[in-house]
C-alpha atoms as a PDB file:
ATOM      1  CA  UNK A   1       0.000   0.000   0.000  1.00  0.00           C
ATOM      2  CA  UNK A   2       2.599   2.735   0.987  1.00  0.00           C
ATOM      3  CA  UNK A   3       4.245   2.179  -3.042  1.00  0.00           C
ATOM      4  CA  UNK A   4       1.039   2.528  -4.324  1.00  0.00           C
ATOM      5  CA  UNK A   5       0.420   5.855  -2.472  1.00  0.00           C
ATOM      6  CA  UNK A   6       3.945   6.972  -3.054  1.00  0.00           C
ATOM      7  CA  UNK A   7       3.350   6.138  -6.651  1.00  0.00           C
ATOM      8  CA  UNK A   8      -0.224   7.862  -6.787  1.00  0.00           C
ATOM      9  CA  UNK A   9       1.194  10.782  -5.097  1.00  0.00           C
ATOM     10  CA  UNK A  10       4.098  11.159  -7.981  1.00  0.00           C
ATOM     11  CA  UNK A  11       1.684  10.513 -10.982  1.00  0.00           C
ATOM     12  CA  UNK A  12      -0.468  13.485  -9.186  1.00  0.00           C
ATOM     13  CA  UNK A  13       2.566  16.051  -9.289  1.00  0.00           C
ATOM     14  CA  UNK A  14       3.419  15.112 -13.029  1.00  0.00           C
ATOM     15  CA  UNK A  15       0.094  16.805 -14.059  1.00  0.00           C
ATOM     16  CA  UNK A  16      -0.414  19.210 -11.405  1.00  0.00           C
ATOM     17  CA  UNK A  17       3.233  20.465 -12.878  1.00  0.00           C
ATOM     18  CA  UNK A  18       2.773  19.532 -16.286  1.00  0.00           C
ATOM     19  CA  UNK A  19       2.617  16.728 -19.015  1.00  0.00           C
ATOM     20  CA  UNK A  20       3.201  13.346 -18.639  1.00  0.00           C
ATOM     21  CA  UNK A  21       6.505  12.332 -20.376  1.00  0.00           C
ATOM     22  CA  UNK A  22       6.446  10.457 -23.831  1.00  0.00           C
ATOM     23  CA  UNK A  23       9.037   8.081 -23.820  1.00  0.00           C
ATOM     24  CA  UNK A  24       8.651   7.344 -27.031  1.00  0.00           C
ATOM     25  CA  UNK A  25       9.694  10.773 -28.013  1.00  0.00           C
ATOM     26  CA  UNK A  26      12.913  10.182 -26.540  1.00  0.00           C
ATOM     27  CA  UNK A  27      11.448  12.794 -23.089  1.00  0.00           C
ATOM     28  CA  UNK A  28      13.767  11.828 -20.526  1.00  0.00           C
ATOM     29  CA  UNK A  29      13.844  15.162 -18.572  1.00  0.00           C
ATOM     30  CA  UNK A  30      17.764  16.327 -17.373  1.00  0.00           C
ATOM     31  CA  UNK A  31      16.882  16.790 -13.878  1.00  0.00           C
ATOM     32  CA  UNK A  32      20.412  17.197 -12.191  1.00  0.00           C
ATOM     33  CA  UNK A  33      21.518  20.749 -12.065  1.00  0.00           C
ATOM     34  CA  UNK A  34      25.055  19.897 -11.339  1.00  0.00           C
ATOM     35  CA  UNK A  35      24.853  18.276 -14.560  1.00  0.00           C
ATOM     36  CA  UNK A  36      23.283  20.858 -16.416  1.00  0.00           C
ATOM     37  CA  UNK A  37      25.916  23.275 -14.674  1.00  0.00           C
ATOM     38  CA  UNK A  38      28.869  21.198 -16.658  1.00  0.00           C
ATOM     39  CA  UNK A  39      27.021  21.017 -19.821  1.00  0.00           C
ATOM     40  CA  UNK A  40      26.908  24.681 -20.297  1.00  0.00           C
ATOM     41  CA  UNK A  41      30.087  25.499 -19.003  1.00  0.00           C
ATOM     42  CA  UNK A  42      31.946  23.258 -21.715  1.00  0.00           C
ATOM     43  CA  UNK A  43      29.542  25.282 -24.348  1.00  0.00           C
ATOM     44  CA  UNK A  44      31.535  28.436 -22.769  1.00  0.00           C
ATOM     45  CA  UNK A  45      28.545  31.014 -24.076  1.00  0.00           C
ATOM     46  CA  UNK A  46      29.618  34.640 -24.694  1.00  0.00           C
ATOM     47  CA  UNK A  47      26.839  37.078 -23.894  1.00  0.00           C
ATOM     48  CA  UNK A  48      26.838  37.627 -27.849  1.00  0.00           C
ATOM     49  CA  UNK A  49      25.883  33.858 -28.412  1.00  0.00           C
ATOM     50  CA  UNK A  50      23.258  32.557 -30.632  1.00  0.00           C
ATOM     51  CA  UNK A  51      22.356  29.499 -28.600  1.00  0.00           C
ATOM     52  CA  UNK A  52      20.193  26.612 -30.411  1.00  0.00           C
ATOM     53  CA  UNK A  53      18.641  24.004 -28.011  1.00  0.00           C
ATOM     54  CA  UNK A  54      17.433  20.917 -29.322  1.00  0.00           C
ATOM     55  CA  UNK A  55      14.647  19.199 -26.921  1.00  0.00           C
ATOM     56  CA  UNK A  56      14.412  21.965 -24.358  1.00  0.00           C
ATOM     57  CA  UNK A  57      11.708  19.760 -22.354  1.00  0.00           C
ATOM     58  CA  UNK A  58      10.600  21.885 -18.987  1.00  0.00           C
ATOM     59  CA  UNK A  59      13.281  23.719 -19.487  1.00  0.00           C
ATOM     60  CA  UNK A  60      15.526  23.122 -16.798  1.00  0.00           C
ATOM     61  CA  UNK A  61      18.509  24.127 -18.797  1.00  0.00           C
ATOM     62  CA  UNK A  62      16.991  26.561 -20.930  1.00  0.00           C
ATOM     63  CA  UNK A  63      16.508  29.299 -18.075  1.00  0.00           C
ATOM     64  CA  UNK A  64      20.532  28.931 -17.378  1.00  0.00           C
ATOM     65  CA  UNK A  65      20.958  29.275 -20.821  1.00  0.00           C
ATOM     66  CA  UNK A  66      19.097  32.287 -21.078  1.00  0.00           C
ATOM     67  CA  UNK A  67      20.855  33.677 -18.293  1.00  0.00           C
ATOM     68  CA  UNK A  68      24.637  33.614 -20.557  1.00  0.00           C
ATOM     69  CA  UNK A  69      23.546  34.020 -24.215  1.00  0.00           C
ATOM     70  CA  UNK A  70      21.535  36.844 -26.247  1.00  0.00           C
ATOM     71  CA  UNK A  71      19.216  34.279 -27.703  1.00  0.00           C
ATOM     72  CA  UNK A  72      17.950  31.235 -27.052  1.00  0.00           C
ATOM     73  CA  UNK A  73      16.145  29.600 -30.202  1.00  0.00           C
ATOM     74  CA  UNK A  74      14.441  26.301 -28.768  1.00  0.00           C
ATOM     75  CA  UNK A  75      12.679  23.791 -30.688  1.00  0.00           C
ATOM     76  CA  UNK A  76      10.539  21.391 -29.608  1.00  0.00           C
ATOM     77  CA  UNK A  77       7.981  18.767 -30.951  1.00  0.00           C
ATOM     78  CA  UNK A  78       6.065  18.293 -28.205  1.00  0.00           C
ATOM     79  CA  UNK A  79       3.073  21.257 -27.924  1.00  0.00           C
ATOM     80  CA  UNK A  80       2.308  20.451 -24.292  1.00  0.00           C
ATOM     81  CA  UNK A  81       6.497  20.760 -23.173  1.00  0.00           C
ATOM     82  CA  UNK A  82       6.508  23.469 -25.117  1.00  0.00           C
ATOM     83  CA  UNK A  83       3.825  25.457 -23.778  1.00  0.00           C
ATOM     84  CA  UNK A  84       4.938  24.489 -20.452  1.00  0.00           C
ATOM     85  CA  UNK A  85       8.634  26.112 -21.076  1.00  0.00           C
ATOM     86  CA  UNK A  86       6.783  28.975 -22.764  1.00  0.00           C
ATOM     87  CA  UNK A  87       5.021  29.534 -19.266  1.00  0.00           C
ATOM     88  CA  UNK A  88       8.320  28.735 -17.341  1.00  0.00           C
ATOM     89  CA  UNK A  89      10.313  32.046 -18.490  1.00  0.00           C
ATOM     90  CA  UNK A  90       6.767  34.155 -18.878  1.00  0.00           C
ATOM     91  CA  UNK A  91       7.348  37.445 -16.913  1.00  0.00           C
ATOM     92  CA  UNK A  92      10.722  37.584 -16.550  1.00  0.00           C
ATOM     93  CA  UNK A  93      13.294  39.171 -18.269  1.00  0.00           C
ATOM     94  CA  UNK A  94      14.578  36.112 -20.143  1.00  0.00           C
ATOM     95  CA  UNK A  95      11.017  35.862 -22.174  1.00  0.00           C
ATOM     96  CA  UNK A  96      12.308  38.646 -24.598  1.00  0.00           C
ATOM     97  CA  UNK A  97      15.245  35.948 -25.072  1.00  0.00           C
ATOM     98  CA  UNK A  98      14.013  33.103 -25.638  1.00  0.00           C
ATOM     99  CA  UNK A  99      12.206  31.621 -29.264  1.00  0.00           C
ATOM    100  CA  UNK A 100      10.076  28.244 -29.250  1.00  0.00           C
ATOM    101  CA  UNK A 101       9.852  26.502 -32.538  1.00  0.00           C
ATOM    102  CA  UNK A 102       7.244  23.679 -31.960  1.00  0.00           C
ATOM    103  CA  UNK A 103       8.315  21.018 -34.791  1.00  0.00           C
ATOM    104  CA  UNK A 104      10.380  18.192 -35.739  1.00  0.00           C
ATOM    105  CA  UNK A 105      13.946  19.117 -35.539  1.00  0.00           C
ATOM    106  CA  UNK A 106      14.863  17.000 -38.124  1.00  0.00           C
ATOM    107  CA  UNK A 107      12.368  18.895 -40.145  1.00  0.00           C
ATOM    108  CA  UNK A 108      12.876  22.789 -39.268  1.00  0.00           C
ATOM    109  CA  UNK A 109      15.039  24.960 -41.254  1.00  0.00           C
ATOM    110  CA  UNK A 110      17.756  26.140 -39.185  1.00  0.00           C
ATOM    111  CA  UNK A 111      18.696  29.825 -38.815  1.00  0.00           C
ATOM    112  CA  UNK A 112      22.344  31.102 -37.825  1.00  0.00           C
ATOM    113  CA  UNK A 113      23.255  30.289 -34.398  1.00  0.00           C
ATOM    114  CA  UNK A 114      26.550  29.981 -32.740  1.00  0.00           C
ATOM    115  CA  UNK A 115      26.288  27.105 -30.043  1.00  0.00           C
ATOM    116  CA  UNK A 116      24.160  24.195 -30.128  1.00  0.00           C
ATOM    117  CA  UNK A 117      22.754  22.291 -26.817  1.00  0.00           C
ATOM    118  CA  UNK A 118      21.131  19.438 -26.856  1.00  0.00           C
ATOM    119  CA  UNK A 119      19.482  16.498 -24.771  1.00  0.00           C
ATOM    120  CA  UNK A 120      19.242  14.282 -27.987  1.00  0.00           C
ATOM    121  CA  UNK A 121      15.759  11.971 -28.157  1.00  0.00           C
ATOM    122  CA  UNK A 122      18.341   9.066 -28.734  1.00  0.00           C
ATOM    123  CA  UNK A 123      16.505   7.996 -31.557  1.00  0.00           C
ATOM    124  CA  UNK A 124      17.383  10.902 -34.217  1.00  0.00           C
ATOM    125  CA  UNK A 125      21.153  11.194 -32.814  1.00  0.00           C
ATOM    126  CA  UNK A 126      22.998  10.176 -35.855  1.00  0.00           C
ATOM    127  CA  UNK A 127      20.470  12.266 -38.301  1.00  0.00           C
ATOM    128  CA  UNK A 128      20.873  14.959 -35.733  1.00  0.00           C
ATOM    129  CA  UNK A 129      24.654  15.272 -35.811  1.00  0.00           C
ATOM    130  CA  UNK A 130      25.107  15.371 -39.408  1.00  0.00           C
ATOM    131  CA  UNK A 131      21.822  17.838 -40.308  1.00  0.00           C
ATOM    132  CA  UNK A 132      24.229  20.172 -37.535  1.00  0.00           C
ATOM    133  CA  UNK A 133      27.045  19.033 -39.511  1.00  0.00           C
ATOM    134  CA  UNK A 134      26.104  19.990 -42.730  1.00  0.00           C
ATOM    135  CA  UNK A 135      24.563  23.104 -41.712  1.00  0.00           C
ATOM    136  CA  UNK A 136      25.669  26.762 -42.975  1.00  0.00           C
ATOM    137  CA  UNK A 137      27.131  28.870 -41.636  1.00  0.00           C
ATOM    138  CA  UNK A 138      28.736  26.858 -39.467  1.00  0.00           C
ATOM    139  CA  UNK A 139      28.955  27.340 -35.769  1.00  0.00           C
ATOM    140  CA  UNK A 140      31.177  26.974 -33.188  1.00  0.00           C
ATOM    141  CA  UNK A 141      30.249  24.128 -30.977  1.00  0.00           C
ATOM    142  CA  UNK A 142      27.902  21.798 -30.128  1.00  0.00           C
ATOM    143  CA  UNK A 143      27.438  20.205 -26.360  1.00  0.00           C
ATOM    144  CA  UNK A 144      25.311  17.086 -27.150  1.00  0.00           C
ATOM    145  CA  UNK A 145      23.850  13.905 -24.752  1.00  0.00           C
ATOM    146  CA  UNK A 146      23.737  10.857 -26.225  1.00  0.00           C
ATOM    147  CA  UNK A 147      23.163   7.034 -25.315  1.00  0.00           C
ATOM    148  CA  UNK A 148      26.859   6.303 -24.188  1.00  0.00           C
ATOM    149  CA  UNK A 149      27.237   3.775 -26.917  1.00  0.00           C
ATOM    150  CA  UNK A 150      26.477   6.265 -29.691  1.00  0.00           C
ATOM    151  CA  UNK A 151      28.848   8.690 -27.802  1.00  0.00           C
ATOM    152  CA  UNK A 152      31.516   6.458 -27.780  1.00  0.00           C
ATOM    153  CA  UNK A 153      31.912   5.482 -30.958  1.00  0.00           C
ATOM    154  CA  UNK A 154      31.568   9.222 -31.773  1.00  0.00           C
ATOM    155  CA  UNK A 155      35.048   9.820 -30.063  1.00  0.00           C
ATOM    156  CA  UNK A 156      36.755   6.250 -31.066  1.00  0.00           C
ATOM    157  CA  UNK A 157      40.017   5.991 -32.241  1.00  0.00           C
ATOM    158  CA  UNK A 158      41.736   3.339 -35.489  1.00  0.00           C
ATOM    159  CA  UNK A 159      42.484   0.749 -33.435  1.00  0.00           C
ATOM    160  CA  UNK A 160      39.629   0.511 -30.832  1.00  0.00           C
ATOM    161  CA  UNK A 161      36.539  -2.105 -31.037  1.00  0.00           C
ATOM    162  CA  UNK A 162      34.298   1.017 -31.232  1.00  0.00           C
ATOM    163  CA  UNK A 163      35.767   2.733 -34.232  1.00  0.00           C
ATOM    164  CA  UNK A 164      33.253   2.506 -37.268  1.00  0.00           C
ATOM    165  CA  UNK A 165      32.339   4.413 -40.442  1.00  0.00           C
ATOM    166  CA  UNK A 166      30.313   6.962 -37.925  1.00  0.00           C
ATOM    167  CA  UNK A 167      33.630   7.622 -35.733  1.00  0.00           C
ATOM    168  CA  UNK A 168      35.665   8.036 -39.407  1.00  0.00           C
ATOM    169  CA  UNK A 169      32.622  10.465 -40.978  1.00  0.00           C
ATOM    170  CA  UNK A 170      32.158  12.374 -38.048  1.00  0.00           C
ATOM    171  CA  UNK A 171      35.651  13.013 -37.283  1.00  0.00           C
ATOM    172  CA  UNK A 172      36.169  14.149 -40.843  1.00  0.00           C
ATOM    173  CA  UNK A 173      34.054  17.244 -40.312  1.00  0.00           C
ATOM    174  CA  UNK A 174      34.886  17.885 -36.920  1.00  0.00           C
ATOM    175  CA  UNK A 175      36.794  17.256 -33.663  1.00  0.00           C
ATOM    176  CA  UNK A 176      35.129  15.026 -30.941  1.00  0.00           C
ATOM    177  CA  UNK A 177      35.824  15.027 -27.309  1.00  0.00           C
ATOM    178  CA  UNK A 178      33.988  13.034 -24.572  1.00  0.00           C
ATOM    179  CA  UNK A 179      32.871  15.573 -21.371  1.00  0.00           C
ATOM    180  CA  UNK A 180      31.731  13.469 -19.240  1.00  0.00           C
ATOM    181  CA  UNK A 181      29.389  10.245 -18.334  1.00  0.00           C
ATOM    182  CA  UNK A 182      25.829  10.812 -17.154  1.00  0.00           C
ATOM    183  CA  UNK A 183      23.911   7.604 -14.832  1.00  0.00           C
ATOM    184  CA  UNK A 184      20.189   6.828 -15.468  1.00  0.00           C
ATOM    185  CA  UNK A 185      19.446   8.473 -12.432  1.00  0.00           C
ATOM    186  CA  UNK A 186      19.963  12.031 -13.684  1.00  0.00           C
ATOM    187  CA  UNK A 187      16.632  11.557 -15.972  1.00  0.00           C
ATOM    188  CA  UNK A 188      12.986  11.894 -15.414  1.00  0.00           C
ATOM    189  CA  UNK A 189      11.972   9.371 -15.969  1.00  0.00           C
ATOM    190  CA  UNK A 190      15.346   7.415 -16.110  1.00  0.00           C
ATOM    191  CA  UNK A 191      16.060   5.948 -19.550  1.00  0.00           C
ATOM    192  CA  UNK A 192      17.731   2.010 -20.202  1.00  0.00           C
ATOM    193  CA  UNK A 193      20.830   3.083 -21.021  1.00  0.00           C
ATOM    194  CA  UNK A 194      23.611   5.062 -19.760  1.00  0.00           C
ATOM    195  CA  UNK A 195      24.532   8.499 -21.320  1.00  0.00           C
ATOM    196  CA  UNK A 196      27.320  10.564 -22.537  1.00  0.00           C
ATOM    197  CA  UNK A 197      28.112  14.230 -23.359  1.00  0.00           C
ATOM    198  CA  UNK A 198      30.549  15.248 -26.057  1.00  0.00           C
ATOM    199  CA  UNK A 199      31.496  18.287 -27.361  1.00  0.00           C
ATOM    200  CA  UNK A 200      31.720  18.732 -30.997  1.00  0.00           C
ATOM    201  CA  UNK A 201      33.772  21.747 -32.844  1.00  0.00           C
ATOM    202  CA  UNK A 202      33.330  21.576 -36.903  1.00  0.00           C
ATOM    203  CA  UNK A 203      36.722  21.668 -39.005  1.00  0.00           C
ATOM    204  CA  UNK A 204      36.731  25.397 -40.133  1.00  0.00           C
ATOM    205  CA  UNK A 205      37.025  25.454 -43.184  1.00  0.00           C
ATOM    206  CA  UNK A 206      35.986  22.195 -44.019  1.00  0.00           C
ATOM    207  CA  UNK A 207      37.752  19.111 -46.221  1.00  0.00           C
ATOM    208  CA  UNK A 208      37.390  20.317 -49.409  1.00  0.00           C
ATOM    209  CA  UNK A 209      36.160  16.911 -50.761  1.00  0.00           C
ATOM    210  CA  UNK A 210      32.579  15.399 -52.157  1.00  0.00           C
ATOM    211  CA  UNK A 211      30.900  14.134 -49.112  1.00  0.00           C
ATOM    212  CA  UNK A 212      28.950  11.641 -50.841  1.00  0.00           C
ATOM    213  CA  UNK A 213      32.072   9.932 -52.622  1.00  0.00           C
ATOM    214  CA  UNK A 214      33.907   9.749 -48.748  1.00  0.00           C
ATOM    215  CA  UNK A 215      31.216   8.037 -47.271  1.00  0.00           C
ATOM    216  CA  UNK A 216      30.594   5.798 -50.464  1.00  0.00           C
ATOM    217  CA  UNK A 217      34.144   4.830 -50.237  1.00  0.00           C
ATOM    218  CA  UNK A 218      33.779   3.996 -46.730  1.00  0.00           C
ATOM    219  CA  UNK A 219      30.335   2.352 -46.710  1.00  0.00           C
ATOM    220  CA  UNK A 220      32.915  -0.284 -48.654  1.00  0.00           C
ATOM    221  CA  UNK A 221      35.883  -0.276 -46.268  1.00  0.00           C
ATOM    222  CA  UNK A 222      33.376  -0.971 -42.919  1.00  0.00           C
ATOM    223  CA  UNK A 223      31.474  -3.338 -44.171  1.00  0.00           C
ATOM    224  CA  UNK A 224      34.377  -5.948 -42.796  1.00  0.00           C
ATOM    225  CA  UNK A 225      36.558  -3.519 -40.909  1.00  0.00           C
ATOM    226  CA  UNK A 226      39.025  -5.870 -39.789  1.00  0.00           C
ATOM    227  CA  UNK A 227      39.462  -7.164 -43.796  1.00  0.00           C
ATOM    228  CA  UNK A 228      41.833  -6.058 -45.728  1.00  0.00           C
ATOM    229  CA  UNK A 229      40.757  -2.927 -48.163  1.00  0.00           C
ATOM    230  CA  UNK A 230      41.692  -4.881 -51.445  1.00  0.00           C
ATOM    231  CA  UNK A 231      39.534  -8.264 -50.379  1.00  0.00           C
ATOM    232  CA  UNK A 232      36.354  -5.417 -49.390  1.00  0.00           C
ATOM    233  CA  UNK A 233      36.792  -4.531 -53.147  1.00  0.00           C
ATOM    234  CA  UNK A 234      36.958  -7.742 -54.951  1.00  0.00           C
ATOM    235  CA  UNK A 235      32.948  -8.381 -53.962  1.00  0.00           C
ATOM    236  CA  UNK A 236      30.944  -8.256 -57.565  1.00  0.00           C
ATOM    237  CA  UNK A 237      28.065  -5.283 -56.788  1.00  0.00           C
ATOM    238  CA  UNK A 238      31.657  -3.284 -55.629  1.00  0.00           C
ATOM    239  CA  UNK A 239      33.150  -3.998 -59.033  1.00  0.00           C
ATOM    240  CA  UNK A 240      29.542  -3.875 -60.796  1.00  0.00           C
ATOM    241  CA  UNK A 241      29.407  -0.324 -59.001  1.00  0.00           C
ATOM    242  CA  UNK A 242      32.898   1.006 -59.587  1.00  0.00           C
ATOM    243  CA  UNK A 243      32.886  -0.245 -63.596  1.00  0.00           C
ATOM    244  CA  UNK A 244      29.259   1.175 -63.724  1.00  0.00           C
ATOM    245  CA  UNK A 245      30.380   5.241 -62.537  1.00  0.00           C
ATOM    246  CA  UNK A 246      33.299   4.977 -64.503  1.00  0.00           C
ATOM    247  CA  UNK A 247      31.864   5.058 -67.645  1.00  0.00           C
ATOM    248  CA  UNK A 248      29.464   7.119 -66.835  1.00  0.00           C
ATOM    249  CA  UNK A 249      32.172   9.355 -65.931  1.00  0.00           C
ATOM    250  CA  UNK A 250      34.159   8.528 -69.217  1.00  0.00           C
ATOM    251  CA  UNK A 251      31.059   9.257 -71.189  1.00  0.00           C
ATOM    252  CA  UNK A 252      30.588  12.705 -69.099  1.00  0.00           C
ATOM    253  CA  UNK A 253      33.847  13.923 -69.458  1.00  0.00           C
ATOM    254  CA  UNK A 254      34.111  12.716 -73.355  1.00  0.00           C
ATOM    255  CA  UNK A 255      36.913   9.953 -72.507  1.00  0.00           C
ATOM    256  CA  UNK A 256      37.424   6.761 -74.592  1.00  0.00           C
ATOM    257  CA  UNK A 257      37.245   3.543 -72.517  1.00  0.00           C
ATOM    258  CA  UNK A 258      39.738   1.086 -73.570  1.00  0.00           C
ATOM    259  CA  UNK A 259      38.783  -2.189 -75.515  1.00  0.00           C
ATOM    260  CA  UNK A 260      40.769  -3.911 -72.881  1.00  0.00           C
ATOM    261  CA  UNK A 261      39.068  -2.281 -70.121  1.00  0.00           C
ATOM    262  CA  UNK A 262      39.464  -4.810 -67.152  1.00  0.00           C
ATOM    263  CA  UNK A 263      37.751  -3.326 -63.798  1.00  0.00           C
ATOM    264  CA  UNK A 264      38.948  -5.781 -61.389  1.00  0.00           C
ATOM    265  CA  UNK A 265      42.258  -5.322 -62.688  1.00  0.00           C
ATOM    266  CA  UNK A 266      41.938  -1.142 -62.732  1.00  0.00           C
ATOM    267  CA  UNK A 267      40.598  -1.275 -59.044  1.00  0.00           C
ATOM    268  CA  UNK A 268      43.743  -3.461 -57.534  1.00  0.00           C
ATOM    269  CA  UNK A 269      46.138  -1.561 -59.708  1.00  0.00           C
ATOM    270  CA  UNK A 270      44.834   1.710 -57.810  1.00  0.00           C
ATOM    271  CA  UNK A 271      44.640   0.024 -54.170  1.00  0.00           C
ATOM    272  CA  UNK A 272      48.499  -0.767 -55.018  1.00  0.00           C
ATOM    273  CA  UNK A 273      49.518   2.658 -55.921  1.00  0.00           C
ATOM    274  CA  UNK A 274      47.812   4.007 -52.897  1.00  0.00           C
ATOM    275  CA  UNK A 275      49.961   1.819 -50.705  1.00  0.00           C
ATOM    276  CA  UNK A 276      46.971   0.515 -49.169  1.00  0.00           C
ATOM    277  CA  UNK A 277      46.168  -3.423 -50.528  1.00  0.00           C
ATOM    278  CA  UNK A 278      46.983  -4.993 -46.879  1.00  0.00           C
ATOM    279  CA  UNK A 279      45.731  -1.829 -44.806  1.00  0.00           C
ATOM    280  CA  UNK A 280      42.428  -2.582 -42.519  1.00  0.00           C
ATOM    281  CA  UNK A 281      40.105   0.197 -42.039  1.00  0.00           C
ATOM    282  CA  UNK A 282      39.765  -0.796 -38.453  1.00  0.00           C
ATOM    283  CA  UNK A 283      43.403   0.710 -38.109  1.00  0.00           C
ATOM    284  CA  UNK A 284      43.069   3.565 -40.975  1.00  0.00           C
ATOM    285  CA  UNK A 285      43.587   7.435 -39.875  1.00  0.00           C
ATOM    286  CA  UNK A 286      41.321   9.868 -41.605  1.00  0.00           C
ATOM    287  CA  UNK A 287      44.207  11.083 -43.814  1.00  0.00           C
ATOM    288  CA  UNK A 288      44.945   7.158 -45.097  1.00  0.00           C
ATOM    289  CA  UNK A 289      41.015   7.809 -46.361  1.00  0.00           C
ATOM    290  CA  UNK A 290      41.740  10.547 -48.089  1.00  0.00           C
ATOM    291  CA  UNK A 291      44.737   9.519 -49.387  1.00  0.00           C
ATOM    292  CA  UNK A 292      42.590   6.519 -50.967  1.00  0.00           C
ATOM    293  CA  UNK A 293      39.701   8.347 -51.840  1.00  0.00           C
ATOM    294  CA  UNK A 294      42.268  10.863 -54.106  1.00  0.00           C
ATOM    295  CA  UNK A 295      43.761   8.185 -55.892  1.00  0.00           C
ATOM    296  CA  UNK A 296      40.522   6.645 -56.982  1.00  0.00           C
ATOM    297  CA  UNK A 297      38.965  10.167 -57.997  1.00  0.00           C
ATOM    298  CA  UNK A 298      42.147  10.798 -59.877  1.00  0.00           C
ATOM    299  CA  UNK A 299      41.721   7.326 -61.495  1.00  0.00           C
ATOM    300  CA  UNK A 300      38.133   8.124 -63.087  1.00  0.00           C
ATOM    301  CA  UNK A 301      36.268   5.958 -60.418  1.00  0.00           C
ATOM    302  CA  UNK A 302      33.639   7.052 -58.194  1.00  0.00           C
ATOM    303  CA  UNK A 303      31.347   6.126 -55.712  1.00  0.00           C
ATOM    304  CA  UNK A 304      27.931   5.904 -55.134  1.00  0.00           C
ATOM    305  CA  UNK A 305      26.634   6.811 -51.485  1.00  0.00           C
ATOM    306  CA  UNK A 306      22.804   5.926 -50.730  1.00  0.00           C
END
């Protein structure tokens, strides 16, 4: 009897104070303030800042947000949280400060803004990095929570189990660094999984290369990380692919394809002059990618990202 009262009781508070939480939003409210307190103090706002918050929620670290930047813009997709932060700062000072976008983040188009914040619904993290990613003008950092897994391979190194084709992509466009490690017990309600914050700085400018082509490149390479880059190639829809772009690209660029034309044998031929036929991507720095990527592009092959 006393759990179910206790129990009762908290269900009563939830919508005396507000909305219920939608957990299949990803609404797993940030409830520490010491927390919250380290998250914005690796963002480092200036009083000039632009400050975009992704999931604002209640708004628990909105209002400290408000109380370092110029502008908060938040956006939200939940109405009800929404109207509930809109409430939270009405009155005060910070209302002339702050700007609710009710929508679908992965769906809004994105002003100018200096620093991003976010407590990422865990389910849109990976489009979420890359639409900030990809965004112009670019901005100066982003302070993110993420499942811990997700974070981790964010920040992974060649070499570790956790480095994949999201560790190699992301770290193209931008340096990683973990901030800290964030228990269940934090959240409201908790989540399943442990969380992580990193803090993200884009590569200004950025690698002047064809974004599509990198990641098409290593969609092939991560397939069997710990293979060696020639055997990833020697699959039949990779030569099908490679033979298929390069004559469209001949035929673009008004280029004869010889009679003799051998694809397998054109492919190897470039892995060798690369110096990369035993390399594994599991071990390969960004620059060995680019390194590979050049010689193929140089070669007349291309590659196909979907």
């Amino acid at each position: 009897m006393p759990k179910e009262t206790k129990d009762r009781k908290f269900l009563g508070q939830q919508r005396a104070s507000g909305p219920i939480f939608d957990k299949d939003l990803g609404q797993h409210i940030l409830k520490n303030p010491l927390v919250v307190d380290g998250i914005i103090a690796k963002a480092a706002l200036k009083p000039t800042d632009v400050v975009l918050e992704i999931g604002p929620g209640t708004g628990n670290m909105t209002v400290k947000i408000l109380d370092k930047c110029k502008t908060c813009l938040a956006v939200e997709k939940d109405p009800r949280l929404a109207a509930e932060l809109s409430k939270r700062v009405q009155g005060t000072p910070e209302q002339r400060k702050l700007e609710i976008v009710v929508g679908d983040f992965l769906k809004v188009n994105l002003p100018y803004f200096d620093v991003c914040i976010s407590n990422t619904p865990y389910q849109i993290s990976s489009a979420l990095t890359f639409k900030l990613l990809t965004h112009r003008p670019l901005w100066r950092c982003a302070v993110l929570m993420f499942q811990e897994e997700f974070a981790m391979r964010l920040v992974a190194k060649p070499g570790s189990e956790m480095y994949c084709r999201l560790s190699a992509n992301v770290q193209l466009l931008a340096r990683v660094d973990h901030v800290m490690k964030v228990g269940k017990n934090n959240f409201r309600p908790p989540p399943k999984v442990e969380s992580s914050v990193v803090r993200i700085e884009p590569r200004q400018p950025p690698p002047p290369i064809n974004f599509d082509e990198w990641d098409g490149l290593l969609r092939i390479l991560f397939v069997r990380k710990n293979r060696t880059v020639s055997a990833n190639f020697k699959t039949s829809s990779v030569m099908a692919m490679l033979e298929h772009n390069y004559k469209t690209y001949c035929s673009l660029n008004n280029m004869d394809i010889p009679m003799d034309f051998d694809v397998k044998k054109e492919v190897m031929d470039v892995i060798e002059r690369s110096g990369y036929t035993e390399a594994r991507a599991a071990k390969m720095e960004i620059a060995d990618f680019l390194k590979l990527l050049d010689t193929f592009i140089s070669s007349g092959f291309r590659f196909t990202a979907k």
